[in-house]
C-alpha atoms as a PDB file:
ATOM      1  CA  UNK A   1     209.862 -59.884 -34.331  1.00  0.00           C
ATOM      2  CA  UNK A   2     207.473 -60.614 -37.165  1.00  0.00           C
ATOM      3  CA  UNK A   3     205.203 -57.435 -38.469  1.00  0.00           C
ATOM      4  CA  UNK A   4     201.423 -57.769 -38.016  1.00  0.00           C
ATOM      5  CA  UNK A   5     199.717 -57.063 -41.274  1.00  0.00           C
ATOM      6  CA  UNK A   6     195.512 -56.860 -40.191  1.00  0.00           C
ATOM      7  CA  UNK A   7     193.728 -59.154 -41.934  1.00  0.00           C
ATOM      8  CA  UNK A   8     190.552 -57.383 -40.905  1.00  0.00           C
ATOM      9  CA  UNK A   9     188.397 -54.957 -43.342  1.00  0.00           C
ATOM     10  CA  UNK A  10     189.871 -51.798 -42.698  1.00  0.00           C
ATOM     11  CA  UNK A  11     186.988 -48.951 -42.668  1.00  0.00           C
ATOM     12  CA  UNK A  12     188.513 -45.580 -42.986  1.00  0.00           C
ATOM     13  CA  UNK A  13     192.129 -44.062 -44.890  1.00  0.00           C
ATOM     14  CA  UNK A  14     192.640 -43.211 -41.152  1.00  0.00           C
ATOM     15  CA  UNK A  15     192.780 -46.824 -39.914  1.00  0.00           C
ATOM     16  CA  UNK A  16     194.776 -47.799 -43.039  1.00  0.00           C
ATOM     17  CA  UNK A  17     197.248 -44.908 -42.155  1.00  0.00           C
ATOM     18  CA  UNK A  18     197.667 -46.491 -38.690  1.00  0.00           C
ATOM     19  CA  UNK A  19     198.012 -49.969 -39.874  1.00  0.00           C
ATOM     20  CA  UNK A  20     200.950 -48.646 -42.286  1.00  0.00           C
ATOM     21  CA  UNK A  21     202.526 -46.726 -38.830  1.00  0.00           C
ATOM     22  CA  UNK A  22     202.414 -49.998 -37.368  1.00  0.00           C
ATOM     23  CA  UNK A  23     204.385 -51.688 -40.298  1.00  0.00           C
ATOM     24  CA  UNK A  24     206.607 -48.492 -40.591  1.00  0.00           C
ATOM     25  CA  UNK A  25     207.187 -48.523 -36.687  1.00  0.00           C
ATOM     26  CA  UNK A  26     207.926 -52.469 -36.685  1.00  0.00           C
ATOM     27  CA  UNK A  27     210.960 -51.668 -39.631  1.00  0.00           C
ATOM     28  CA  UNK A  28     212.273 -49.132 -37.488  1.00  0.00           C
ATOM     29  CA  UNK A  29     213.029 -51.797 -34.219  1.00  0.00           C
ATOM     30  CA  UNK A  30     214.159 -54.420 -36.906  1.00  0.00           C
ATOM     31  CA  UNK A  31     216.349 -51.766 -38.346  1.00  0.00           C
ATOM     32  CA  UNK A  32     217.760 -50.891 -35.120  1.00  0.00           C
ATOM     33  CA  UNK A  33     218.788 -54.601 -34.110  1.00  0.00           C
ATOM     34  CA  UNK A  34     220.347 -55.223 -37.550  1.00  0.00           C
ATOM     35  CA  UNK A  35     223.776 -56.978 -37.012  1.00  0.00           C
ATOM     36  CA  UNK A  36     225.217 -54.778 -40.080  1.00  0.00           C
ATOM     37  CA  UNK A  37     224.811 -51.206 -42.222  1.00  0.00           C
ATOM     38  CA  UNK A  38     222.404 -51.051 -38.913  1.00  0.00           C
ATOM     39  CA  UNK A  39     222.721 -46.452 -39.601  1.00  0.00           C
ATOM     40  CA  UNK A  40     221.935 -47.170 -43.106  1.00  0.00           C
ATOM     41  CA  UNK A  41     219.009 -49.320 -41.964  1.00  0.00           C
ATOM     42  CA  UNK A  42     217.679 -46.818 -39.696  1.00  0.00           C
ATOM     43  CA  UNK A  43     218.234 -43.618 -42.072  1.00  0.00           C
ATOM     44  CA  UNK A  44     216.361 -45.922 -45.111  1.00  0.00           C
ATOM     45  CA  UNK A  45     213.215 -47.083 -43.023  1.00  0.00           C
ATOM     46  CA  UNK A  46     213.038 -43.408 -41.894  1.00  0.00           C
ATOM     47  CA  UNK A  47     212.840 -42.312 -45.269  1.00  0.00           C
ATOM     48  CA  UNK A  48     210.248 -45.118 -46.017  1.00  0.00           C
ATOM     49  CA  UNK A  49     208.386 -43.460 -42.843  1.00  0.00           C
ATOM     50  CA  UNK A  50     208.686 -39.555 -43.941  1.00  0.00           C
ATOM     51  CA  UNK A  51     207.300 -40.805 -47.746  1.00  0.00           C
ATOM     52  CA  UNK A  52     204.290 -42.522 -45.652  1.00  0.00           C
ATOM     53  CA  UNK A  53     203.942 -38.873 -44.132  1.00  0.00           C
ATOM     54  CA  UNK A  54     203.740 -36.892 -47.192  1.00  0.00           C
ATOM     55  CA  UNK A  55     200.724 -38.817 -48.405  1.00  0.00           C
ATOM     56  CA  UNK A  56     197.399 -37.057 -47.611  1.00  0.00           C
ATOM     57  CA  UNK A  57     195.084 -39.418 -45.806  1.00  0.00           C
ATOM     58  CA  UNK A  58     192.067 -38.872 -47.547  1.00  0.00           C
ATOM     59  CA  UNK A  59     190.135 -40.879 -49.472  1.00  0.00           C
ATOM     60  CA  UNK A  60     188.874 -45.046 -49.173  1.00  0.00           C
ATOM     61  CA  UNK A  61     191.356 -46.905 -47.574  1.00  0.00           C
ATOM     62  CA  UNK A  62     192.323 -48.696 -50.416  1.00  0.00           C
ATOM     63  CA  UNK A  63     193.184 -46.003 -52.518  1.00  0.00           C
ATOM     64  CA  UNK A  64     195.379 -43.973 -49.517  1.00  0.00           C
ATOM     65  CA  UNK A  65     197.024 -47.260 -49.123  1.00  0.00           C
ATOM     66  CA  UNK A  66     197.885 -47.142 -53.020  1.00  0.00           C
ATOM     67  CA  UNK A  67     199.004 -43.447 -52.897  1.00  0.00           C
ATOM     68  CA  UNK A  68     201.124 -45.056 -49.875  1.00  0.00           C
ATOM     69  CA  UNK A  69     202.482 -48.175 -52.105  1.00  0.00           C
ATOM     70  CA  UNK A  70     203.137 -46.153 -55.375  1.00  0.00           C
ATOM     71  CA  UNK A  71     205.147 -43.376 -53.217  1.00  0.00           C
ATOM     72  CA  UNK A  72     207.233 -46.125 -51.503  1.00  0.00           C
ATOM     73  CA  UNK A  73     208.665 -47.605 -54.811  1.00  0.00           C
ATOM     74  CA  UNK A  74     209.466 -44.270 -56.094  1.00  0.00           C
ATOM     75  CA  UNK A  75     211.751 -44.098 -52.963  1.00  0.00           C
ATOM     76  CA  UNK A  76     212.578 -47.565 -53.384  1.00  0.00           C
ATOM     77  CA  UNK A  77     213.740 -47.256 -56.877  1.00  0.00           C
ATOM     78  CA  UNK A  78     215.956 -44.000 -55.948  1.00  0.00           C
ATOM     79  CA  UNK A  79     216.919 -44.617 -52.743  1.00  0.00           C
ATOM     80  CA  UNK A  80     220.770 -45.582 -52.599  1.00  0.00           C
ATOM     81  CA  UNK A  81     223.293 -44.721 -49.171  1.00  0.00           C
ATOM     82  CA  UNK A  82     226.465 -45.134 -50.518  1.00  0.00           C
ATOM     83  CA  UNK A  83     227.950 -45.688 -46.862  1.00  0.00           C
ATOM     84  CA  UNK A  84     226.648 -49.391 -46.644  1.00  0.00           C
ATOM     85  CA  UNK A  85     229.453 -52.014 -46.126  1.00  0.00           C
ATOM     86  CA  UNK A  86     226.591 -55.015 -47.379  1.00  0.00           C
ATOM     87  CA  UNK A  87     223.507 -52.688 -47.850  1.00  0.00           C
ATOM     88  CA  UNK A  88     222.570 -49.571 -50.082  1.00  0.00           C
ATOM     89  CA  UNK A  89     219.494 -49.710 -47.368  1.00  0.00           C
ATOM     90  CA  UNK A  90     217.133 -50.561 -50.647  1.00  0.00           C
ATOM     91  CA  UNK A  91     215.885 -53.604 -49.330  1.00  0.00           C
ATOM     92  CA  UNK A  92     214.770 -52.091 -46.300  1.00  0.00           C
ATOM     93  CA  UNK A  93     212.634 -49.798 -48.095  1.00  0.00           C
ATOM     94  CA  UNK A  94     211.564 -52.736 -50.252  1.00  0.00           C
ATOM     95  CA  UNK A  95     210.720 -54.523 -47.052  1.00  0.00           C
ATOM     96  CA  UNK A  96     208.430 -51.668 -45.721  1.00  0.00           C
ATOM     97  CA  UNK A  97     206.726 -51.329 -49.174  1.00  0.00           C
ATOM     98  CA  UNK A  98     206.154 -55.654 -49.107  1.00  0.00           C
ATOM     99  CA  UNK A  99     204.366 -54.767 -46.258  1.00  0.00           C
ATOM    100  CA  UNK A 100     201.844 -52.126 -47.503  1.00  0.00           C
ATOM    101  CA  UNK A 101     201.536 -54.742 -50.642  1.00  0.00           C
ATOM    102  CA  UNK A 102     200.600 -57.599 -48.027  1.00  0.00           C
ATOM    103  CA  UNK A 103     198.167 -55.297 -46.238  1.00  0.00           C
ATOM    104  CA  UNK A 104     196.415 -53.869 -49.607  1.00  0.00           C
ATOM    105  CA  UNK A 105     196.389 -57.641 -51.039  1.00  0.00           C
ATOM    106  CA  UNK A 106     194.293 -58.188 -47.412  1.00  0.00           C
ATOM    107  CA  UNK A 107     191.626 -55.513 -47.718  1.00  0.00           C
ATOM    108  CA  UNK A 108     190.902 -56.731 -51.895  1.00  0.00           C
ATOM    109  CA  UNK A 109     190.796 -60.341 -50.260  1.00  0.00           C
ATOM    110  CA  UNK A 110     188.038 -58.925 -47.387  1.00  0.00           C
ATOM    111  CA  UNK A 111     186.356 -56.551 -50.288  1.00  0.00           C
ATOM    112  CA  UNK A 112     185.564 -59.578 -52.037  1.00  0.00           C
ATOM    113  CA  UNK A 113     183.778 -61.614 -49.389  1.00  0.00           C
END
């Protein structure tokens, strides 16, 4: 189950914020059909979700989405579950913020055209 990044101009910090639910919500069904550390998983890309929620939405889209990115590594870069057998649940937080990356990289793409 691939996540869908838009590739269209996003107008508002409000249709960015959905587009980062979307990406937040897809982690959440991967993280639930993980074959292993599947808790650790779920309790990281719920983490990566309650960051999301802490950001104001306010602003251009491209600078909520920032706020967004820049919040998600500092929870990347702490984040550590000491009760994964083959995960510290890192990289799933690292997958949610790849996302957001992806999906800012696509609005300076459509800003420039």
């Amino acid at each position: 189950m691939p996540v869908t990044i838009p590739s269209r101009k996003l107008k508002s910090a409000e249709e960015m914020q959905a587009a980062i639910a979307e990406i937040v919500d897809t982690h959440r069904l991967h993280a639930a059909q993980r074959q292993y550390d599947t808790k650790v998983c779920i309790l990281a890309v719920a983490k990566a979700g309650d960051v999301v929620n802490t950001i104001p939405v306010e602003g251009d889209p491209g600078s909520y989405g920032q706020a967004v990115l820049e919040a998600l590594g500092g929870a990347w870069e702490n984040y550590f579950d000491h009760d994964g057998e083959y995960t510290s649940g890192q990289s799933s937080i690292g997958a949610v913020r790849m996302d957001v990356s992806i999906l800012l990289d696509n609005q300076k793409s459509n800003e420039s055209d």
